[in-house]
Protein backbone atom coordinates (compact mmCIF):
# COMPACT_ATOMS: atom_id res chain seq x y z
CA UNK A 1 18.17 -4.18 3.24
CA UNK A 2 17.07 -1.25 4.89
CA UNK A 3 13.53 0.75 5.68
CA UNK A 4 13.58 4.13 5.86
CA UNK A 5 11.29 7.25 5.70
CA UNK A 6 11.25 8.52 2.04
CA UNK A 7 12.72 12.24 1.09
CA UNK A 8 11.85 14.11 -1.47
CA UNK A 9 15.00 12.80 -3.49
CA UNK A 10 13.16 9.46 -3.37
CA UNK A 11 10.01 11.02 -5.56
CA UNK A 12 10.31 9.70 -8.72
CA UNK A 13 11.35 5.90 -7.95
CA UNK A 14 8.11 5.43 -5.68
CA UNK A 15 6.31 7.02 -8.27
CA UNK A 16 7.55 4.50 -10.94
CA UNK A 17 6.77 1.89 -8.69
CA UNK A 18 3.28 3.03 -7.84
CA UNK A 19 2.68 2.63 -11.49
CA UNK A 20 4.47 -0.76 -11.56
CA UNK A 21 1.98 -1.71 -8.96
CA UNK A 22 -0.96 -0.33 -11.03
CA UNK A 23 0.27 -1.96 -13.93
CA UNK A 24 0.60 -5.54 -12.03
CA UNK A 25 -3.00 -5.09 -9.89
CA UNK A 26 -4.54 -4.83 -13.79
CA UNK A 27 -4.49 -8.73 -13.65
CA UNK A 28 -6.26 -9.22 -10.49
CA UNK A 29 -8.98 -6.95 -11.38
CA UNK A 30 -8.14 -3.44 -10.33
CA UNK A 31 -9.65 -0.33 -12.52
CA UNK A 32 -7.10 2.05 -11.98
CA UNK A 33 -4.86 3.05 -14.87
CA UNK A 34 -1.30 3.14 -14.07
CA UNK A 35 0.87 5.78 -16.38
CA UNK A 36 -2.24 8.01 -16.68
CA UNK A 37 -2.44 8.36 -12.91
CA UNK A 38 1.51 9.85 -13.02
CA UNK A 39 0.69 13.04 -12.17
CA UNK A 40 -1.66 12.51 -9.83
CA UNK A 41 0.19 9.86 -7.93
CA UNK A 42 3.08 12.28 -7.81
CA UNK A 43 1.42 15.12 -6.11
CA UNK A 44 -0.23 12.55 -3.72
CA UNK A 45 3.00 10.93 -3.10
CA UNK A 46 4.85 14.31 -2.22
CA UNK A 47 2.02 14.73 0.44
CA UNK A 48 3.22 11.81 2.13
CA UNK A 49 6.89 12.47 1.99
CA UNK A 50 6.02 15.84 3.72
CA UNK A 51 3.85 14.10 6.40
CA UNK A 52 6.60 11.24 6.73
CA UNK A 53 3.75 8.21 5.77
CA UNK A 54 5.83 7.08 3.35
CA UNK A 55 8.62 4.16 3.82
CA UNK A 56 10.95 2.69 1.30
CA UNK A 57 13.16 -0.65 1.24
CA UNK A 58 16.78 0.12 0.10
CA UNK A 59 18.62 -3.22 -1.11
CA UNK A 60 22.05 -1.31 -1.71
CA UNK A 61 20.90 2.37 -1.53
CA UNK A 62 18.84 1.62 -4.37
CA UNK A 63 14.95 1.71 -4.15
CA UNK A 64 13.09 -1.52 -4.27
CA UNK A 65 9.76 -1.28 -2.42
CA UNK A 66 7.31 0.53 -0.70
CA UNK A 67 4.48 1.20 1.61
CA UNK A 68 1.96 4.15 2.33
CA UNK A 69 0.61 4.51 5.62
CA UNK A 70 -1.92 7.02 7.31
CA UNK A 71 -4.19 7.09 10.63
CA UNK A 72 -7.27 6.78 9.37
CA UNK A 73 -9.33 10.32 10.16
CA UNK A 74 -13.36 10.45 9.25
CA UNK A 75 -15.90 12.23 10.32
CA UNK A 76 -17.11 10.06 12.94
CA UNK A 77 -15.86 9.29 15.89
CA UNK A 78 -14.66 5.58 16.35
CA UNK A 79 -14.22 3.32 19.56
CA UNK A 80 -10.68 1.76 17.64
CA UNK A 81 -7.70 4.61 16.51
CA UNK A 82 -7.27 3.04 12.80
CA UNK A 83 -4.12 2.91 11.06
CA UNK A 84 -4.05 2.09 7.62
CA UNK A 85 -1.49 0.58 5.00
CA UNK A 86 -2.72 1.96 2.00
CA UNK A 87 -0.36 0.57 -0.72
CA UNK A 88 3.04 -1.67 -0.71
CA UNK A 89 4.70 -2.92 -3.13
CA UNK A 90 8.10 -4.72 -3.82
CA UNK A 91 9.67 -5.05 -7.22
CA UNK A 92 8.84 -8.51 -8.53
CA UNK A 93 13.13 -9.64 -8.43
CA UNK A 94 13.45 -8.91 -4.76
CA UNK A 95 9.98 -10.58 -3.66
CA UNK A 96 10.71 -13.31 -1.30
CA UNK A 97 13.29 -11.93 0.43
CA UNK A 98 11.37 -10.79 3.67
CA UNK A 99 11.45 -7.45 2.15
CA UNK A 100 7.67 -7.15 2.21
CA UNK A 101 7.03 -8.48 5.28
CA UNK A 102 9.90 -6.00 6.85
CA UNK A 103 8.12 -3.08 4.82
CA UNK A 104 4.88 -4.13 6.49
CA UNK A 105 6.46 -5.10 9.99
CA UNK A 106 7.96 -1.10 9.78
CA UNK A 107 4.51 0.50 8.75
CA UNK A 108 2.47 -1.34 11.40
CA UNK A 109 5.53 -0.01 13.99
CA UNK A 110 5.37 3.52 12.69
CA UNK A 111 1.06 3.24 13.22
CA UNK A 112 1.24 1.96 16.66
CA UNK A 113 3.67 4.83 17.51
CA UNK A 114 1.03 7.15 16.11
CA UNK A 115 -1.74 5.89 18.10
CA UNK A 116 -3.39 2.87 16.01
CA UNK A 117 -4.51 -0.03 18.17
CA UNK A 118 -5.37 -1.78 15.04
CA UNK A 119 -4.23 -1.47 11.44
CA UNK A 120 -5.99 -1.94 7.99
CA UNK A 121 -5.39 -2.61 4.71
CA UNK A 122 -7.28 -3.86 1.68
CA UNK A 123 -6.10 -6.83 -1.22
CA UNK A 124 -8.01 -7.17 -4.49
CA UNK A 125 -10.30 -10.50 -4.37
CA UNK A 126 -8.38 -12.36 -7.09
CA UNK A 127 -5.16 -11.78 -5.83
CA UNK A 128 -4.34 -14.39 -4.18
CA UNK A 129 -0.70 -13.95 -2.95
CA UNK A 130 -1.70 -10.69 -1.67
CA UNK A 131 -4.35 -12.27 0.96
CA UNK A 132 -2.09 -15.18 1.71
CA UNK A 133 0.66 -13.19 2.52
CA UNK A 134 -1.56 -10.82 4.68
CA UNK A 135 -3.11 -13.70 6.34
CA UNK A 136 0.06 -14.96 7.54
CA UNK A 137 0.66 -11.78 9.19
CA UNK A 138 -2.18 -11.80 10.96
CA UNK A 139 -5.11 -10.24 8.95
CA UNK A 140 -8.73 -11.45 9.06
CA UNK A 141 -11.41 -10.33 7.13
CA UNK A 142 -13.08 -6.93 8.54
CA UNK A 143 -15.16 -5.90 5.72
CA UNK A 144 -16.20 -7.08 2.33
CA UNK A 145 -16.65 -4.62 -0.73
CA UNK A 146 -19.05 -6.04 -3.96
CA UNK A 147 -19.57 -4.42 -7.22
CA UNK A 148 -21.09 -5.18 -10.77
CA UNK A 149 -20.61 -3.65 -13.96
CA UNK A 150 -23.98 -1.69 -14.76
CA UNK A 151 -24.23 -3.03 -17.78
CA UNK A 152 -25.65 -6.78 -17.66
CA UNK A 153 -27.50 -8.85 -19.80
CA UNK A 154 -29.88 -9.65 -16.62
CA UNK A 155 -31.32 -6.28 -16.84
């Protein structure tokens, strides 16, 4: 297995995954659509090749995971330099191989390079795995997002 940075050559296999992973977050609640983001995700996806926040897992030069990575830049100024995993995914036949954990391991390297003395990410709720698995790498609980449908029958 390796971890590199993605090229543009790599384009269209992260961009099927993406939509794998859009497809798969569906059952743990997520509301974004998956092959109707295609286009979108592309364009977005060929940002981060150019800017090199982009890495890919290679299990015999062929593509099986990913993660997308930024610094985190608002408009306010913050005490802690941010770095943020914003997406990574492994296809579900090579989970379990320490493929996610390298592809995590390499974005949190690539962060602290940049200038991050801490790095975030975010996990749906109800997926379960997804928490676990950032738990054991050391992840706590930072901040806590809520929502409700605005249609309910207590209103």
């Amino acid at each position: 297995m390796e971890i590199t940075t993605a090229t543009t050559d790599d384009i269209d296999t992260v961009v099927d995954l993406w939509v794998e992973l859009a497809r798969d977050q569906r059952a743990h609640g997520s509301h974004l659509l998956a092959d109707e983001n295609r286009t979108t995700v592309r364009e977005a996806t060929l940002q981060r090749i150019v800017a090199e926040d982009l890495l890919v897992a290679r299990v015999d030069g062929t593509i099986v995971g990913f993660v997308m990575l930024t610094i985190e830049r608002g408009r306010y100024e913050q005490r802690r330099v941010r770095g943020l995993v914003e997406n990574i995914y492994v296809s579900p036949a090579y989970r379990r191989r320490g493929i996610g954990s390298a592809l995590l391991g390499a974005a949190e390297a690539t962060l602290t390079e940049a200038g991050a003395d801490i790095v975030a990410l975010e996990a749906l709720a109800e997926n379960e795995a997804a928490r676990q698995f950032y738990t054991a790498h050391g992840y706590t609980p930072h901040r806590v997002e809520l929502e409700k449908p605005t249609e309910s029958d207590t209103l």
